[in-house]
Protein backbone atom coordinates (compact mmCIF):
# COMPACT_ATOMS: atom_id res chain seq x y z
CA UNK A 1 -16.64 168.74 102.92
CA UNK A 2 -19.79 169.72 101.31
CA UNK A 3 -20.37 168.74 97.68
CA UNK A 4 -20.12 172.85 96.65
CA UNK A 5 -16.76 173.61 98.93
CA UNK A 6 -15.13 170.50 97.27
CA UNK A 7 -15.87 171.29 93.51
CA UNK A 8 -14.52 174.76 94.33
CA UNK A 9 -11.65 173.86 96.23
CA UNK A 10 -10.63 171.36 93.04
CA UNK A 11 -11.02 174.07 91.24
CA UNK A 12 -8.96 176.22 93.45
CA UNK A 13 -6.01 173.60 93.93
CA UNK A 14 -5.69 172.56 90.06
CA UNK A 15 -5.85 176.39 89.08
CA UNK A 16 -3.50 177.28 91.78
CA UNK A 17 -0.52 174.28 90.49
CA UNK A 18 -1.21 176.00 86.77
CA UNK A 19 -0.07 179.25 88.30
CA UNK A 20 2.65 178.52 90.12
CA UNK A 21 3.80 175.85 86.93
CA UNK A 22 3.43 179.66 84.87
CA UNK A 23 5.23 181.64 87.55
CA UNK A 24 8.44 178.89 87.77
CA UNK A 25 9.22 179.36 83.88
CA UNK A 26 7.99 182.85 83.34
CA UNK A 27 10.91 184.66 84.45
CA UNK A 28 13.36 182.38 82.09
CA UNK A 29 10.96 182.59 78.93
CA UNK A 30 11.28 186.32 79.40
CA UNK A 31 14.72 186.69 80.46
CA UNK A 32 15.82 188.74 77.26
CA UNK A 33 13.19 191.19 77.49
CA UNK A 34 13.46 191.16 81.54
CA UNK A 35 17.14 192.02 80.65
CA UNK A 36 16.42 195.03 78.09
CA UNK A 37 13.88 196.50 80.26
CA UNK A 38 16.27 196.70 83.38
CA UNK A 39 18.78 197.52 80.93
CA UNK A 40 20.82 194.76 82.73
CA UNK A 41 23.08 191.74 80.94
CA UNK A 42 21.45 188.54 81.06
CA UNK A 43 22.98 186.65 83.45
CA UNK A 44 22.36 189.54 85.68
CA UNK A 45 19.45 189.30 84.64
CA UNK A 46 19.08 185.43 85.85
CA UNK A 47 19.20 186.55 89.74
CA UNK A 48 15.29 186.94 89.41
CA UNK A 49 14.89 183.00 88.87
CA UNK A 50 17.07 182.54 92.09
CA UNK A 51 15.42 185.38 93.84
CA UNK A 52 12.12 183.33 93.04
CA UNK A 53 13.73 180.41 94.32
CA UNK A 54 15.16 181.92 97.83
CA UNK A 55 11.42 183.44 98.37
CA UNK A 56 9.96 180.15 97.71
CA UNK A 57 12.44 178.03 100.35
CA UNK A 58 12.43 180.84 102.74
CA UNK A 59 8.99 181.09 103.17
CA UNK A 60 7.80 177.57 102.65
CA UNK A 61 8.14 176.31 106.67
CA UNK A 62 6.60 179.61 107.62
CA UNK A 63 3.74 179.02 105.17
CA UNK A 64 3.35 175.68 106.84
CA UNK A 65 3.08 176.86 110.30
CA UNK A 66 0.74 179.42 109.73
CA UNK A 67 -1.53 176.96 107.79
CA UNK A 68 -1.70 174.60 110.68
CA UNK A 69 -2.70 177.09 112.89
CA UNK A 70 -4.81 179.89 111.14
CA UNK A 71 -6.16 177.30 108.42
CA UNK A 72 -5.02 176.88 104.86
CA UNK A 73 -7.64 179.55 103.41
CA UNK A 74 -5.87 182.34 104.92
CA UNK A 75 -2.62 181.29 104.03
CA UNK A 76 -3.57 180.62 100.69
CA UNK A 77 -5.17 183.80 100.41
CA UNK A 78 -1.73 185.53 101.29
CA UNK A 79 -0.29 183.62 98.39
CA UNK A 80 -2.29 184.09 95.55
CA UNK A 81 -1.76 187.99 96.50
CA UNK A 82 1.84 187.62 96.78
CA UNK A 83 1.06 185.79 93.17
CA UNK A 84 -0.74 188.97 91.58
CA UNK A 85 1.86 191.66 92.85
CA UNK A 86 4.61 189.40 91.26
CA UNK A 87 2.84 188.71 88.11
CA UNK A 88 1.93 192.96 88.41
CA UNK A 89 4.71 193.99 89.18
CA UNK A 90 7.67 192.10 88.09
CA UNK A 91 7.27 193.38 83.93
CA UNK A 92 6.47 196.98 85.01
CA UNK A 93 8.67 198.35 87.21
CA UNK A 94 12.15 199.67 85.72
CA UNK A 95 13.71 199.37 88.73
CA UNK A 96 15.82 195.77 89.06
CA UNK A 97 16.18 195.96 92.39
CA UNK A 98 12.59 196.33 92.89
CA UNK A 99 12.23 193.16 90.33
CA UNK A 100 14.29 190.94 92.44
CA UNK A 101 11.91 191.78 95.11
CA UNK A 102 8.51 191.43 93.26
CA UNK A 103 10.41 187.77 91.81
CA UNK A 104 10.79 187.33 96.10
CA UNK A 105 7.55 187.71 96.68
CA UNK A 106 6.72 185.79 93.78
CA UNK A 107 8.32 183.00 94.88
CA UNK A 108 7.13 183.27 98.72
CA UNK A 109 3.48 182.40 97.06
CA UNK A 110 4.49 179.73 95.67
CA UNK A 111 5.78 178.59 98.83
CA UNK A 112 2.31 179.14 100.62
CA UNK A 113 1.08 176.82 97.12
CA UNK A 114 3.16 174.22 98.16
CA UNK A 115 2.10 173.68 101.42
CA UNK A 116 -2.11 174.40 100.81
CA UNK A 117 -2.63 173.22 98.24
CA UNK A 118 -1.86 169.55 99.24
CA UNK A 119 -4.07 169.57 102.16
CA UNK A 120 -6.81 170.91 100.17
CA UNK A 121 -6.35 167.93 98.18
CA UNK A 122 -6.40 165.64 100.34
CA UNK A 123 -9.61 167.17 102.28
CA UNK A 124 -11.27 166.98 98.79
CA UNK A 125 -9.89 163.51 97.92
CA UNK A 126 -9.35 161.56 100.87
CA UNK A 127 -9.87 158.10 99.71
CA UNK A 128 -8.43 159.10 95.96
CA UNK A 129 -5.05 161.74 97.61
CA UNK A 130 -2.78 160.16 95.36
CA UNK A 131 -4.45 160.16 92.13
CA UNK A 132 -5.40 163.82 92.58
CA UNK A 133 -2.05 164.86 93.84
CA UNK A 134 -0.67 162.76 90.44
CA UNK A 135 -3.83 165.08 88.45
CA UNK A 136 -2.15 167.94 89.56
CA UNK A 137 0.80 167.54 87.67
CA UNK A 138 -1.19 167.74 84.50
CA UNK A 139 -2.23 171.17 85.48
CA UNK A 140 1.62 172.40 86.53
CA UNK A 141 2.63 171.05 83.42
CA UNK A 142 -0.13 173.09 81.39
CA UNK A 143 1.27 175.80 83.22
CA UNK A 144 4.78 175.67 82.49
CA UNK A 145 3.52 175.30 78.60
CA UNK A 146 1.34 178.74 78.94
CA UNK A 147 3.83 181.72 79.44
CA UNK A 148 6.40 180.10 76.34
CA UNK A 149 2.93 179.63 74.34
CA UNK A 150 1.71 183.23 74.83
CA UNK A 151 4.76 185.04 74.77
CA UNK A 152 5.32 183.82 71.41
CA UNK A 153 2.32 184.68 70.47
CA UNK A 154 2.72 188.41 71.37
CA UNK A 155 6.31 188.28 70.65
CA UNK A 156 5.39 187.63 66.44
CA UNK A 157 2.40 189.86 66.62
CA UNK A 158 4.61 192.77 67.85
CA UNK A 159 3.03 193.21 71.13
CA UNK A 160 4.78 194.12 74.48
CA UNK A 161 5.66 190.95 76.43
CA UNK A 162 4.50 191.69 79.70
CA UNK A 163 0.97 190.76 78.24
CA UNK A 164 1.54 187.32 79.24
CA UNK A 165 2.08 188.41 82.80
CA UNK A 166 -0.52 190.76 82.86
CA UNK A 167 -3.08 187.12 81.58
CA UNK A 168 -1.55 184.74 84.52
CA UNK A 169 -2.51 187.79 86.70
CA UNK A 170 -6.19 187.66 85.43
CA UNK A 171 -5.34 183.83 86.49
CA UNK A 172 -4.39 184.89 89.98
CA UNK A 173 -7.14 187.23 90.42
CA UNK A 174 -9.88 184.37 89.70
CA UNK A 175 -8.33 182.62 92.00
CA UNK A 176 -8.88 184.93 94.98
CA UNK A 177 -12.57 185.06 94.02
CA UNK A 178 -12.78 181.48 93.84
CA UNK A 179 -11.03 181.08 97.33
CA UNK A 180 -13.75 181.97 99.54
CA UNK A 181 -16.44 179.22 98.02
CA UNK A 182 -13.37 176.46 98.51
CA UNK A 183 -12.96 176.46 102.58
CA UNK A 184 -13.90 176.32 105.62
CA UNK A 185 -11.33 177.22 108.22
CA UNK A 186 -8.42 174.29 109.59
CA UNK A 187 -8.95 170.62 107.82
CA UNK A 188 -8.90 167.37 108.63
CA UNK A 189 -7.55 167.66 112.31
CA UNK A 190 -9.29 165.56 114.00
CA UNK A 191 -9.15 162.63 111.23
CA UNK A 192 -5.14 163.16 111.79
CA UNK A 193 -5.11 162.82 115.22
CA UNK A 194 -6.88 159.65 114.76
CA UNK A 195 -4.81 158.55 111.97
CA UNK A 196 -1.46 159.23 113.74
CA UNK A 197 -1.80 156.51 116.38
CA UNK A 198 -0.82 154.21 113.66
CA UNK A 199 2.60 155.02 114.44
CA UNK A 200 4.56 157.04 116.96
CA UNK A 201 5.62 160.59 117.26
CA UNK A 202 9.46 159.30 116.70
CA UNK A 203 8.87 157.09 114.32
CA UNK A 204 7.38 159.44 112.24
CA UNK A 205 9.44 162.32 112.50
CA UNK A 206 12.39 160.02 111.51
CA UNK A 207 10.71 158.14 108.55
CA UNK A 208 10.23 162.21 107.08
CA UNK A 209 13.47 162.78 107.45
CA UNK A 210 13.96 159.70 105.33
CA UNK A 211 11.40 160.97 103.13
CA UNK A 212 13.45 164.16 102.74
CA UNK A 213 16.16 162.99 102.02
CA UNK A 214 14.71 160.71 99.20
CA UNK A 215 12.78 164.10 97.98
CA UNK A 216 16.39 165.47 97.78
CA UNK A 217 18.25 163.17 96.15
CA UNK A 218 15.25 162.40 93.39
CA UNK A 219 15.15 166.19 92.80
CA UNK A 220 18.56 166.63 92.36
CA UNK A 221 18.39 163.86 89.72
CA UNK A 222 15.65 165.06 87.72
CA UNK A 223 16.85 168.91 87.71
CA UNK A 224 19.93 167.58 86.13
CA UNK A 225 17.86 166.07 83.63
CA UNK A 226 16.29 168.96 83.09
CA UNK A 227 18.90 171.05 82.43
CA UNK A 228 21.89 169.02 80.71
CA UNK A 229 19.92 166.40 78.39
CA UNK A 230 20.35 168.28 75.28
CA UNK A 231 24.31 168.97 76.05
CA UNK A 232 24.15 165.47 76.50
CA UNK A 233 22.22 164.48 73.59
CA UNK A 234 24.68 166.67 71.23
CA UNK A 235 27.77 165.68 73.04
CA UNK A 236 26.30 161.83 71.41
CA UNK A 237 26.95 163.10 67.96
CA UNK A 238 23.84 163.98 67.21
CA UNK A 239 22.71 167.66 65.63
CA UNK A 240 21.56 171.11 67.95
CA UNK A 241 17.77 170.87 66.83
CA UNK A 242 17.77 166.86 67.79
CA UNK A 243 19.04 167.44 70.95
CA UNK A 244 16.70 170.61 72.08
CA UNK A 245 13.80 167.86 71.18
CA UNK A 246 14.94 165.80 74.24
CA UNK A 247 13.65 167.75 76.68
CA UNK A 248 10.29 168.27 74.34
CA UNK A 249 10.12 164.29 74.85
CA UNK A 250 11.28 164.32 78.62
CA UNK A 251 8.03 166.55 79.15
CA UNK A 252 5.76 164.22 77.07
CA UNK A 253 6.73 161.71 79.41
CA UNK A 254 5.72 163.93 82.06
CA UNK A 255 2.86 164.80 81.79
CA UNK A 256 1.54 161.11 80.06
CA UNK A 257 2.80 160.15 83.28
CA UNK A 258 0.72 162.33 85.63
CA UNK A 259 -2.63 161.07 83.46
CA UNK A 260 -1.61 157.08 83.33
CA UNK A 261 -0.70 157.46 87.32
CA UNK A 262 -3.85 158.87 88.31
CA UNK A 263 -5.49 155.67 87.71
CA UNK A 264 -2.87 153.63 88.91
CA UNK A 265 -3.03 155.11 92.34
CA UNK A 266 -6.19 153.36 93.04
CA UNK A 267 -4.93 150.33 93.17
CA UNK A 268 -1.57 150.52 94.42
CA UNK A 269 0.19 152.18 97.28
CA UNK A 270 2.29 155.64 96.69
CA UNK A 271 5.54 153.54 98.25
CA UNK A 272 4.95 150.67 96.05
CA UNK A 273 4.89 153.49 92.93
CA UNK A 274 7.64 155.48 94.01
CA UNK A 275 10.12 152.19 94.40
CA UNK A 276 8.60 151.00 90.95
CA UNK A 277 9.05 154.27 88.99
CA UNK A 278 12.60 155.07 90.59
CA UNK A 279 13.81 151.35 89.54
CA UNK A 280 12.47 151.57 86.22
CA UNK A 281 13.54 155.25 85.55
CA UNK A 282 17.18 153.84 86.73
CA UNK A 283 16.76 151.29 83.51
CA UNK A 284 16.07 153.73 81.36
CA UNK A 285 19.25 155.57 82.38
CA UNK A 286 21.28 153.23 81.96
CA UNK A 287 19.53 151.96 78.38
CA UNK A 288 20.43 155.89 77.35
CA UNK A 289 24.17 155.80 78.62
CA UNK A 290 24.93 152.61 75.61
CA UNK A 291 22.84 153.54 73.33
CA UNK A 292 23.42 154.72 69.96
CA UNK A 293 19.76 155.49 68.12
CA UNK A 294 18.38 158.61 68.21
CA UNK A 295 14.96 156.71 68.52
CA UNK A 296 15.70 154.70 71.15
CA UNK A 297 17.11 157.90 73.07
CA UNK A 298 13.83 159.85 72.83
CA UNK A 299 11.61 156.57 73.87
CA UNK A 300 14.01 156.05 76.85
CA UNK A 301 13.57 160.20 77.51
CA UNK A 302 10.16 160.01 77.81
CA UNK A 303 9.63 156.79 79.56
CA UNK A 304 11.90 158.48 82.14
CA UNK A 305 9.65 161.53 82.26
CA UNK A 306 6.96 159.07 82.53
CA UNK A 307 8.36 157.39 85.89
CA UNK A 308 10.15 160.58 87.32
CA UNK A 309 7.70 163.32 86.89
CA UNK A 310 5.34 162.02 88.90
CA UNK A 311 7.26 161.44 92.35
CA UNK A 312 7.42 164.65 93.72
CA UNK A 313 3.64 164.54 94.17
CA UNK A 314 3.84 161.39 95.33
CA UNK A 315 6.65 162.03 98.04
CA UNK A 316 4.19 164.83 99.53
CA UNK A 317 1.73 162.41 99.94
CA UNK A 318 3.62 160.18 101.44
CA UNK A 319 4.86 162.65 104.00
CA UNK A 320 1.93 164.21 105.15
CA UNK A 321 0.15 160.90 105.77
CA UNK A 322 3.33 160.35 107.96
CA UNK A 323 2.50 163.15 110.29
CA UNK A 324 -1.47 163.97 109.73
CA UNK A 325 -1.01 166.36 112.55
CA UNK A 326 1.40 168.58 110.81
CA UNK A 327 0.12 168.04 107.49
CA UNK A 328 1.35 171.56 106.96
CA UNK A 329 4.97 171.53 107.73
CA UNK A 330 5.63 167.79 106.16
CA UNK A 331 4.71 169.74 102.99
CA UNK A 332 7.07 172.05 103.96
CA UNK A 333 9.46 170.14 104.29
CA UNK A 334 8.89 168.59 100.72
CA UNK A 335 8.97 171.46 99.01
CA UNK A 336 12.06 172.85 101.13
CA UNK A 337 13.92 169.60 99.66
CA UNK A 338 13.01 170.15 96.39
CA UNK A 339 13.94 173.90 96.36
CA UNK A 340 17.70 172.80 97.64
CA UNK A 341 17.69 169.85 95.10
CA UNK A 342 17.36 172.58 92.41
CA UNK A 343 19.56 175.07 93.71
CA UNK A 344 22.61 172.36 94.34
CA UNK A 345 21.87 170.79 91.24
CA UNK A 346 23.10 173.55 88.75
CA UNK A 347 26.17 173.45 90.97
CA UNK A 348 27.18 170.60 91.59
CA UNK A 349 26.08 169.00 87.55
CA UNK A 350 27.50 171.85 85.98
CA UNK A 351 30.66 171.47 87.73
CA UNK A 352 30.50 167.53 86.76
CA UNK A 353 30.07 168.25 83.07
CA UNK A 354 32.22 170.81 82.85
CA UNK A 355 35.38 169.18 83.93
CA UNK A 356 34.33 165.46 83.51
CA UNK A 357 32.26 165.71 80.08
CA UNK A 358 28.12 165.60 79.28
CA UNK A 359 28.06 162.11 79.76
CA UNK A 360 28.12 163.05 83.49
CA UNK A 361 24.53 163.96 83.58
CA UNK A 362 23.28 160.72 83.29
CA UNK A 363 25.47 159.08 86.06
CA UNK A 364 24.79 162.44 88.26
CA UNK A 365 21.24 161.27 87.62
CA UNK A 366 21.55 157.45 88.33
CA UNK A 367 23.45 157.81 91.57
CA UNK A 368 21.36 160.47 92.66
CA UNK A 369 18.07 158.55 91.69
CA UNK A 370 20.21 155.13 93.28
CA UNK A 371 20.65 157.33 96.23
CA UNK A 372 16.82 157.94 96.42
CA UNK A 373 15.99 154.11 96.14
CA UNK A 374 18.23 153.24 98.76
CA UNK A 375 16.56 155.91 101.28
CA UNK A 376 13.09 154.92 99.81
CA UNK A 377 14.02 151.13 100.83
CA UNK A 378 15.29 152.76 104.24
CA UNK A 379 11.94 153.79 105.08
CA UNK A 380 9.94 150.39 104.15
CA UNK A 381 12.43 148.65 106.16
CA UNK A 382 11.92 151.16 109.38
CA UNK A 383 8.31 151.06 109.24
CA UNK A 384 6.00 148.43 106.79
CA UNK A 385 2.89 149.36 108.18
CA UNK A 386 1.53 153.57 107.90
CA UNK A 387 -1.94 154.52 106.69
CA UNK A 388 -1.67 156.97 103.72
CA UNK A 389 -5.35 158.09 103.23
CA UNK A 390 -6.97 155.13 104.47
CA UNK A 391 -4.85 152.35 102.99
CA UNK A 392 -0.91 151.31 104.04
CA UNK A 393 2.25 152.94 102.53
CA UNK A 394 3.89 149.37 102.95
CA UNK A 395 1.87 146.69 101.50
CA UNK A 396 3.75 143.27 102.01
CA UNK A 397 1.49 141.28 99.62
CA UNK A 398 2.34 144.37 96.98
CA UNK A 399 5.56 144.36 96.74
């Protein structure tokens, strides 16, 4: 890739993770005005975020077909518009039933995200994918922090809120003139045909099942997280405004994670991490199921974040180095586990909690993330030696 394409297509991929980390909390930092401008209640209301969802999973394997064979820019370019009309037209039409559809299309770019902008990545990167994939965290996180930020803003100056729409559309629109300086067509076939000798056809399609399923299960973990840590935290004794902190200290963790990985990465391999960080996050689990200091909580919280917010990144690495050939649909398939992770999370948690108590979050979260390690461990054990961007996933002397 020539010097110019690559410091455009970072650009591109980094800008294009702060979008779509905008787009996945906009609807819910909204929801009350969303709900008086359809004049709707709001859990009605709430059938945009899974309207955002279903466009994201039911789009994703399409997006990575098409990306394999028409190339990543013109998929990509079909996603940042589906982007802009969402971010367009979501706040202005008073129509809900045209706002579940703008929130579908919404969520069918971020679909084509997930699969393109890996692989432009990893054309850009390929002897640093993991670190970069870990960098782009910081930028999704940024992103989720942007449409909260701004929206309270215009919120306490008295100014409408689809404002902070109409800005992450400027976003989007910068990003479809930045597009065409970024690529080139298909990437890096003929380096993945040469990379996929390492291992065979069934061997590989079997270790991303494996890979899947681990995506799965650590999603499902870390959405619980996400959404029951401060019924948890209160359920502990411990006052409203101290509990909404925890997730404030979760997302520390997060995003300190994404920087300190992204020089770890260049010395260790993405399997070595993701068994590290799943083992330690399981410690500080169960640290946060006996203890009693509100301190000790938080730390715990964010060294969790720390470990856990990273591996989602990580996993797509993982999986497209698996099958180089269909770089495209092993992202897919990533971000298809993810999306059912969150769906079945709310579900199956909720139900937990609800009839069991809050303390069921955590051990939802441990035997999910248990569950992960175990198929992690399944996958070193079918297959020690795979070349993830030039170096191998299983590194005997590493782990």
């Amino acid at each position: 890739m020539k010097p110019r394409h690559r410091i455009a297509a970072v650009i591109e991929a980094f800008g294009m993770y702060l979008l779509v980390g905008a787009g996945s909390i906009i609807i819910g930092s909204s929801l009350p005005q969303l709900s008086a401008r359809y004049g709707i209640s709001l859990p009605l209301a709430a059938a945009l975020s899974s309207s955002f969802a279903a466009g994201r999973i039911s789009t994703v394997f399409i997006s990575g077909m098409l990306a394999e064979r028409l190339g990543i820019r013109k998929v990509l370019i079909l996603g940042v518009l589906a982007l802009l009309l969402f971010f367009l037209g979501l706040p202005s039409t008073p129509l809900f039933a045209a706002g579940l559809t703008f929130a579908f299309i919404g969520g069918a770019g971020m679909g084509a995200q997930d699969v393109c902008c890996p692989l432009m990545l990893r054309d850009a990167f390929p002897r640093a994918y993991a670190s970069a994939m870990s960098a782009s965290q910081i930028f999704f996180g940024a992103g989720s922090f942007l449409p909260p930020l701004i929206g309270g803003i215009l919120l306490s100056r008295r100014q409408p809120f689809y404002c902070a729409y109409y800005v992450m559309a400027i976003l989007a629109a910068a990003m479809l003139i930045t597009l065409p300086f970024a690529l080139t067509g298909k990437t890096g076939e003929a380096k993945g045909r040469a990379e996929s000798r390492a291992i065979s056809t069934r061997q590989a399609k079997l270790l991303l099942v494996l890979t899947a399923f681990t995506c799965f299960f650590y999603s499902f973990g870390n959405s619980a997280l996400h959404l029951y840590l401060p019924s948890y935290i209160e359920s502990r004794g411990f006052a409203q405004h101290m509990s909404v902190m925890s997730l404030a200290f979760y997302s520390a963790g997060i995003i300190a994670g994404a920087l300190l990985f992204t020089a770890v990465f260049r010395r260790a391999s993405p399997m070595l991490v993701l068994m590290s960080n799943i083992s330690a996050s399981l410690i500080c689990l169960s640290v946060i199921l006996v203890s009693n200091s509100f301190a000790a909580l938080m730390a715990m919280l964010a060294f969790a974040g720390m470990f856990l917010g990273v591996l989602y990144t990580v996993l797509v690495a993982i999986a497209i180095s698996l099958t180089p050939n269909r770089a495209g649909r092993a992202a897919a398939a990533m971000a298809a586990a993810n999306g059912a992770a969150n769906i079945a999370s709310p579900l199956i948690a909720g139900a937990a909690t609800a009839s069991l108590g809050a303390k069921w979050v955590i051990y939802c979260a441990i035997i999910m993330l248990a569950a992960a390690l175990a198929s992690a461990f399944s996958c070193r054990l079918l297959h020690k030696r795979a070349a993830v961007c030039g170096r191998p996933v299983y590194k005997e002397e590493t782990l």
